[in-house]
C-alpha atoms as a PDB file:
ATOM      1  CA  UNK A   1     107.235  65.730  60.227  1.00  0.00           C
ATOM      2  CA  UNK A   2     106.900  63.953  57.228  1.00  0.00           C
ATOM      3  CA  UNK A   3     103.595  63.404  54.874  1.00  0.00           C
ATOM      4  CA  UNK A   4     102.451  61.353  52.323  1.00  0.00           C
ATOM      5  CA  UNK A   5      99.677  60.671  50.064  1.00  0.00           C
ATOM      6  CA  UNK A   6      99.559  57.018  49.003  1.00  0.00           C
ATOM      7  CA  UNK A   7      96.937  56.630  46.313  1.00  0.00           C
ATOM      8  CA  UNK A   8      95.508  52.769  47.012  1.00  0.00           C
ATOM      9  CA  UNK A   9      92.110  52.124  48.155  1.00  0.00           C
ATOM     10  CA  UNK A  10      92.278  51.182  51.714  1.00  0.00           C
ATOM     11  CA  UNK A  11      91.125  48.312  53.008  1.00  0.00           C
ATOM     12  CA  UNK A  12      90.611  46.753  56.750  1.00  0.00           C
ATOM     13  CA  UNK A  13      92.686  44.435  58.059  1.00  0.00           C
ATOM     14  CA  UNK A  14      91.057  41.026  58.427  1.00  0.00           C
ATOM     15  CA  UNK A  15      91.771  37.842  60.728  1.00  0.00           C
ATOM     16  CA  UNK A  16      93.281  35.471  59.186  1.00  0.00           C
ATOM     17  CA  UNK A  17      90.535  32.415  58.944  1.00  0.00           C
ATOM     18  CA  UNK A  18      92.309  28.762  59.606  1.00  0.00           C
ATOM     19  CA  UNK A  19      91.498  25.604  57.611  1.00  0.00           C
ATOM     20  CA  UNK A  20      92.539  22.233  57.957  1.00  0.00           C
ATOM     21  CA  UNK A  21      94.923  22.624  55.167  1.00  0.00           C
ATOM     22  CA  UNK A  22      96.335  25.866  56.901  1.00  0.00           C
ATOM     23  CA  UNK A  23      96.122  29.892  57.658  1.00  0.00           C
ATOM     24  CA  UNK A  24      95.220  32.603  55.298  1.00  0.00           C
ATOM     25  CA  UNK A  25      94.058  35.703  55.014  1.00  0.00           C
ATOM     26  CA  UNK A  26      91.213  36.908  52.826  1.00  0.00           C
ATOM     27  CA  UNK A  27      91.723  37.538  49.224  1.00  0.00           C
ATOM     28  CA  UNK A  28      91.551  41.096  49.554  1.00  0.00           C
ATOM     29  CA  UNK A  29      93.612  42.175  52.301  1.00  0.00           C
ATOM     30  CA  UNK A  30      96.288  39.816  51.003  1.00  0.00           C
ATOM     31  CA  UNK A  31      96.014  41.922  47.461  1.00  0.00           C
ATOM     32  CA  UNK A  32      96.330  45.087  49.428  1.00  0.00           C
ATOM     33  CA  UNK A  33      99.204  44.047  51.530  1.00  0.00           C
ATOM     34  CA  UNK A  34     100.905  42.782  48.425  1.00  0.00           C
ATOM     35  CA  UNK A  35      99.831  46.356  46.193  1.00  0.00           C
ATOM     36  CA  UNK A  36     100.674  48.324  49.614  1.00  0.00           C
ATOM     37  CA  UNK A  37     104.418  46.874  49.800  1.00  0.00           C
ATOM     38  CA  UNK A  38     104.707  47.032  45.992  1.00  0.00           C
ATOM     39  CA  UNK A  39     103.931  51.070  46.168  1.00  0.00           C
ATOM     40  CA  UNK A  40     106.736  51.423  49.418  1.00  0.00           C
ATOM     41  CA  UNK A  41     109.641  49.629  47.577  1.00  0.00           C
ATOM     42  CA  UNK A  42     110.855  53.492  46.808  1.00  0.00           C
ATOM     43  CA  UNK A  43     110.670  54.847  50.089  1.00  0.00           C
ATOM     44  CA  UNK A  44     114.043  54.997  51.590  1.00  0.00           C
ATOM     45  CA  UNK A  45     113.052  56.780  54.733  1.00  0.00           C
ATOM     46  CA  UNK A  46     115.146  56.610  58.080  1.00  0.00           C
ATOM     47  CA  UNK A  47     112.837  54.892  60.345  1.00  0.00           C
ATOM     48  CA  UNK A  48     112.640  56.427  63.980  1.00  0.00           C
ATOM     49  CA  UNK A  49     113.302  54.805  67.070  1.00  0.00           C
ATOM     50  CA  UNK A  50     111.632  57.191  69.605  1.00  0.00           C
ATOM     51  CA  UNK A  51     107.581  57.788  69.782  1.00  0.00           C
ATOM     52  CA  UNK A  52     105.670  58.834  67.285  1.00  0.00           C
ATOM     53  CA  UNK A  53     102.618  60.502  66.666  1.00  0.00           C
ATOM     54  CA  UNK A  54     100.498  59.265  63.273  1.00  0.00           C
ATOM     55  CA  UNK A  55      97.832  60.724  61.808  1.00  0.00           C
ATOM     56  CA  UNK A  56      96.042  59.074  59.189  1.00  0.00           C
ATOM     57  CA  UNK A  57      93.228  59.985  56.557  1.00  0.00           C
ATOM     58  CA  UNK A  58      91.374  57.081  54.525  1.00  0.00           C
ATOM     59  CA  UNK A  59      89.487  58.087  51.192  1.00  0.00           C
ATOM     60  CA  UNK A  60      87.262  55.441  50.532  1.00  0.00           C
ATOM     61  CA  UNK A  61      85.887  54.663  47.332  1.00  0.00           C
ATOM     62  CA  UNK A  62      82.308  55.495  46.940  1.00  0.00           C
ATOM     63  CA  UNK A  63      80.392  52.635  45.853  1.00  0.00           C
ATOM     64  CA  UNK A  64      79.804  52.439  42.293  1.00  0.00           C
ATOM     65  CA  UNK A  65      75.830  51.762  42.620  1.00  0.00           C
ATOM     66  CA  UNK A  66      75.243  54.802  44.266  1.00  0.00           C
ATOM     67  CA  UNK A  67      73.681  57.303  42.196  1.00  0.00           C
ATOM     68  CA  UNK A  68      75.396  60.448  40.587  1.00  0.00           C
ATOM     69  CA  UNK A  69      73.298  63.017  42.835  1.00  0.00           C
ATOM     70  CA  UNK A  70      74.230  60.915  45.900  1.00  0.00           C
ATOM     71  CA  UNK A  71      77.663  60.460  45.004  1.00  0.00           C
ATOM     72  CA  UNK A  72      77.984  64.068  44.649  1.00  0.00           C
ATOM     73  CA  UNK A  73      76.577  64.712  47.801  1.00  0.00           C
ATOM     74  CA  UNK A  74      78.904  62.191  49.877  1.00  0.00           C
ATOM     75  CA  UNK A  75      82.109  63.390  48.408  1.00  0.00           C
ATOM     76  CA  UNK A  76      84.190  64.030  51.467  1.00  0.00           C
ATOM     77  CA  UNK A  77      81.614  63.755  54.088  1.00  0.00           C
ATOM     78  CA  UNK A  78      82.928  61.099  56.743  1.00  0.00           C
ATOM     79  CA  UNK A  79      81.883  57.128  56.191  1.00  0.00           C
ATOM     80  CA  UNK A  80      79.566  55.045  57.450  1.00  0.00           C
ATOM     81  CA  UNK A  81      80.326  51.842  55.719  1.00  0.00           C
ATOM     82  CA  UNK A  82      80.684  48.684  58.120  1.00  0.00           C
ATOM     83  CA  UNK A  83      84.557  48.716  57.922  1.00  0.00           C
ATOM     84  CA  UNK A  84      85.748  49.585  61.697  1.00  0.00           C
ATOM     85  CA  UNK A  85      88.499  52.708  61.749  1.00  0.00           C
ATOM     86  CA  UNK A  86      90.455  50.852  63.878  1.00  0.00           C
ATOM     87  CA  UNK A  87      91.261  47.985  61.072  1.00  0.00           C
ATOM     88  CA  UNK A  88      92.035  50.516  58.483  1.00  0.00           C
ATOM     89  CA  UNK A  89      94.795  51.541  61.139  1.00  0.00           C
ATOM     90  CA  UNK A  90      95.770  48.108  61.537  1.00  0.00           C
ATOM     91  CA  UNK A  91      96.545  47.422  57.734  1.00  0.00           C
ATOM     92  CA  UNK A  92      98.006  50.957  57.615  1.00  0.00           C
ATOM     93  CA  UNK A  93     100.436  50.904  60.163  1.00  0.00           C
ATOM     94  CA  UNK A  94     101.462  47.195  59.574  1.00  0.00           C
ATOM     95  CA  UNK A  95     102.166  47.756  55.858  1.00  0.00           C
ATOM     96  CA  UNK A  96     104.078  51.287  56.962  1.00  0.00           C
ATOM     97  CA  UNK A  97     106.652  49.259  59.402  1.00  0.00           C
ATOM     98  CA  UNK A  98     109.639  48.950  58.961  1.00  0.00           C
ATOM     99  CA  UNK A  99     109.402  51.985  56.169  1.00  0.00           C
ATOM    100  CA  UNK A 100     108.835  55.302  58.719  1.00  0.00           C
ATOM    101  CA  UNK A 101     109.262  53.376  61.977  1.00  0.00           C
ATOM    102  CA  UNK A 102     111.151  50.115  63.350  1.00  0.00           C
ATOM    103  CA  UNK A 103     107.606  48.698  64.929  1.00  0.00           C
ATOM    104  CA  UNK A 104     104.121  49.965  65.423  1.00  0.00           C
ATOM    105  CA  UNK A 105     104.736  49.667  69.033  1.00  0.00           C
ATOM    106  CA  UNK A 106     106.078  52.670  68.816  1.00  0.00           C
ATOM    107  CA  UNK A 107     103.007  54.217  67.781  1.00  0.00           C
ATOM    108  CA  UNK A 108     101.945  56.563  70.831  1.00  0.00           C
ATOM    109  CA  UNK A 109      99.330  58.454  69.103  1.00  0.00           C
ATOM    110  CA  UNK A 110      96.854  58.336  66.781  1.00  0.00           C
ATOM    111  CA  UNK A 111      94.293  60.641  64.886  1.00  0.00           C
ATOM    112  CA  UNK A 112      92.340  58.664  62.101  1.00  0.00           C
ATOM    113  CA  UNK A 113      89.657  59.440  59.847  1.00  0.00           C
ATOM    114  CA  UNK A 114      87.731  57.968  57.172  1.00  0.00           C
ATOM    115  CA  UNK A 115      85.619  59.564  54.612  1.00  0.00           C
ATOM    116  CA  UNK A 116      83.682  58.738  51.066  1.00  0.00           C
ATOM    117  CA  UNK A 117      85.835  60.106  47.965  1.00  0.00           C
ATOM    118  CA  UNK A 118      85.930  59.295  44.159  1.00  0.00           C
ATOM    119  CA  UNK A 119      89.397  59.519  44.580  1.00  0.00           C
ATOM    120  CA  UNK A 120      90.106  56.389  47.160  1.00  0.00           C
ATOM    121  CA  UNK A 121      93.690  56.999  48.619  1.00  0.00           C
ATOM    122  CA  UNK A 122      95.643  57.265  52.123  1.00  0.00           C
ATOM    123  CA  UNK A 123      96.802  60.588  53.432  1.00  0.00           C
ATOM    124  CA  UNK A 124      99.577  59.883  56.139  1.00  0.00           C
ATOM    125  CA  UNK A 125     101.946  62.141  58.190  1.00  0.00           C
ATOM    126  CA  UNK A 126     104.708  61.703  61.416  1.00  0.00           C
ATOM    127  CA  UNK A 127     106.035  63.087  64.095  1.00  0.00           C
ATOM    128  CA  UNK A 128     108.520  62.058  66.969  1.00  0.00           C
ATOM    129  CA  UNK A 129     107.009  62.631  70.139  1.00  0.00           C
ATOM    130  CA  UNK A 130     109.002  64.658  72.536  1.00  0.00           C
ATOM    131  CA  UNK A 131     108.771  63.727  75.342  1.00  0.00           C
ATOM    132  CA  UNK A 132     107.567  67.236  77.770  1.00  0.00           C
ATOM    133  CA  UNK A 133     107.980  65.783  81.319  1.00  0.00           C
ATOM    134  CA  UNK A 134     109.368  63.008  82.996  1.00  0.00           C
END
Protein backbone atom coordinates (compact mmCIF):
# COMPACT_ATOMS: atom_id res chain seq x y z
CA UNK A 1 0.00 0.00 0.00
CA UNK A 2 1.31 3.20 -0.54
CA UNK A 3 -0.13 6.85 0.65
CA UNK A 4 0.25 10.22 -0.06
CA UNK A 5 -0.82 13.59 0.83
CA UNK A 6 -0.51 16.00 -2.10
CA UNK A 7 -1.19 19.50 -0.85
CA UNK A 8 -2.97 21.31 -4.17
CA UNK A 9 -6.46 22.37 -4.17
CA UNK A 10 -8.36 19.98 -6.23
CA UNK A 11 -10.20 20.77 -8.92
CA UNK A 12 -12.80 18.84 -11.40
CA UNK A 13 -11.95 17.80 -14.50
CA UNK A 14 -13.68 19.77 -17.24
CA UNK A 15 -14.56 19.01 -21.06
CA UNK A 16 -12.57 20.45 -23.13
CA UNK A 17 -14.87 23.28 -25.05
CA UNK A 18 -13.97 23.45 -29.06
CA UNK A 19 -13.69 26.71 -31.04
CA UNK A 20 -13.21 27.37 -34.49
CA UNK A 21 -9.65 28.16 -33.90
CA UNK A 22 -9.28 24.77 -31.93
CA UNK A 23 -9.67 22.59 -28.47
CA UNK A 24 -8.94 23.68 -25.00
CA UNK A 25 -9.58 23.15 -21.79
CA UNK A 26 -10.63 25.70 -19.19
CA UNK A 27 -8.16 27.93 -17.60
CA UNK A 28 -8.30 26.26 -14.44
CA UNK A 29 -8.08 22.70 -14.93
CA UNK A 30 -5.26 23.38 -17.39
CA UNK A 31 -3.39 25.31 -14.26
CA UNK A 32 -4.06 22.32 -12.13
CA UNK A 33 -2.92 19.75 -14.55
CA UNK A 34 0.16 21.82 -15.16
CA UNK A 35 0.71 22.53 -10.91
CA UNK A 36 -0.40 18.68 -10.47
CA UNK A 37 2.51 17.32 -12.88
CA UNK A 38 4.89 20.01 -11.59
CA UNK A 39 4.37 18.55 -7.78
CA UNK A 40 4.88 14.55 -9.29
CA UNK A 41 8.22 15.29 -11.13
CA UNK A 42 9.86 13.64 -7.73
CA UNK A 43 7.94 10.66 -7.51
CA UNK A 44 9.89 7.80 -8.80
CA UNK A 45 7.41 5.13 -7.93
CA UNK A 46 7.25 1.63 -9.75
CA UNK A 47 3.98 1.76 -11.40
CA UNK A 48 1.86 -1.56 -11.13
CA UNK A 49 0.59 -3.55 -13.79
CA UNK A 50 -2.09 -5.68 -11.98
CA UNK A 51 -5.50 -4.08 -10.37
CA UNK A 52 -5.62 -1.69 -8.08
CA UNK A 53 -7.71 -0.43 -5.53
CA UNK A 54 -7.62 3.72 -4.95
CA UNK A 55 -8.92 5.52 -2.42
CA UNK A 56 -9.02 9.09 -2.56
CA UNK A 57 -9.82 12.09 -0.10
CA UNK A 58 -10.37 15.78 -1.55
CA UNK A 59 -10.01 18.82 0.96
CA UNK A 60 -11.62 21.53 -0.59
CA UNK A 61 -11.00 24.97 0.12
CA UNK A 62 -13.69 26.67 2.00
CA UNK A 63 -14.82 29.65 0.30
CA UNK A 64 -13.32 32.73 1.44
CA UNK A 65 -16.82 34.71 1.83
CA UNK A 66 -18.07 32.46 4.21
CA UNK A 67 -18.06 33.74 7.57
CA UNK A 68 -15.57 32.79 10.46
CA UNK A 69 -18.43 31.02 12.64
CA UNK A 70 -19.49 29.12 9.49
CA UNK A 71 -16.18 28.31 8.41
CA UNK A 72 -15.52 26.90 11.70
CA UNK A 73 -18.41 24.91 11.65
CA UNK A 74 -17.79 23.26 8.05
CA UNK A 75 -14.26 22.30 8.72
CA UNK A 76 -14.22 18.68 7.72
CA UNK A 77 -17.83 18.06 7.34
CA UNK A 78 -18.38 16.52 3.72
CA UNK A 79 -19.14 19.14 0.60
CA UNK A 80 -21.88 20.19 -1.05
CA UNK A 81 -20.45 22.50 -3.59
CA UNK A 82 -21.67 21.83 -7.33
CA UNK A 83 -18.36 20.07 -8.31
CA UNK A 84 -19.44 16.25 -9.08
CA UNK A 85 -17.03 13.54 -7.04
CA UNK A 86 -16.71 11.74 -9.96
CA UNK A 87 -14.62 14.70 -11.86
CA UNK A 88 -12.40 15.22 -8.95
CA UNK A 89 -11.55 11.41 -9.66
CA UNK A 90 -11.15 12.09 -13.16
CA UNK A 91 -8.42 14.90 -12.76
CA UNK A 92 -6.95 12.77 -9.94
CA UNK A 93 -6.38 9.66 -11.49
CA UNK A 94 -5.40 11.18 -14.94
CA UNK A 95 -2.70 13.43 -13.42
CA UNK A 96 -1.55 10.16 -11.12
CA UNK A 97 -0.90 7.90 -14.46
CA UNK A 98 1.79 6.90 -15.43
CA UNK A 99 3.33 7.86 -11.72
CA UNK A 100 1.61 4.79 -9.39
CA UNK A 101 0.03 2.91 -12.30
CA UNK A 102 0.64 2.32 -16.22
CA UNK A 103 -3.25 3.46 -17.02
CA UNK A 104 -6.33 4.25 -15.07
CA UNK A 105 -7.87 1.32 -16.68
CA UNK A 106 -6.48 -0.44 -14.27
CA UNK A 107 -8.35 1.20 -11.68
CA UNK A 108 -10.81 -1.60 -10.25
CA UNK A 109 -11.90 0.19 -7.25
CA UNK A 110 -12.65 3.22 -5.91
CA UNK A 111 -13.58 4.95 -2.50
CA UNK A 112 -13.74 8.86 -2.84
CA UNK A 113 -14.65 11.56 -0.66
CA UNK A 114 -14.82 15.17 -0.59
CA UNK A 115 -15.04 17.48 2.27
CA UNK A 116 -14.70 21.48 3.21
CA UNK A 117 -11.11 22.21 4.85
CA UNK A 118 -8.94 25.40 5.33
CA UNK A 119 -6.30 23.29 4.43
CA UNK A 120 -7.32 22.30 0.56
CA UNK A 121 -5.15 19.18 -0.36
CA UNK A 122 -5.49 15.44 -1.80
CA UNK A 123 -5.08 12.47 0.46
CA UNK A 124 -4.35 9.34 -1.83
CA UNK A 125 -3.42 5.66 -1.11
CA UNK A 126 -2.97 2.04 -3.32
CA UNK A 127 -3.30 -1.24 -3.31
CA UNK A 128 -2.92 -4.21 -5.86
CA UNK A 129 -5.91 -6.13 -5.95
CA UNK A 130 -5.50 -9.79 -5.45
CA UNK A 131 -7.32 -11.42 -7.14
CA UNK A 132 -9.48 -14.17 -4.41
CA UNK A 133 -11.21 -16.46 -6.99
CA UNK A 134 -11.15 -17.24 -10.43
Amino acid sequence: MIKETFNITPVPASRPRVTRYGTYFPKKYTLFRKQFAELLDGITTPTNDGLLSVRLDFYVQIPKSWSKKKTKEMEGKYCSNNADLDNYCKAALDGLEGRYYENDKQVAMIRARKFYSTNARIEFSITHIEEAHE
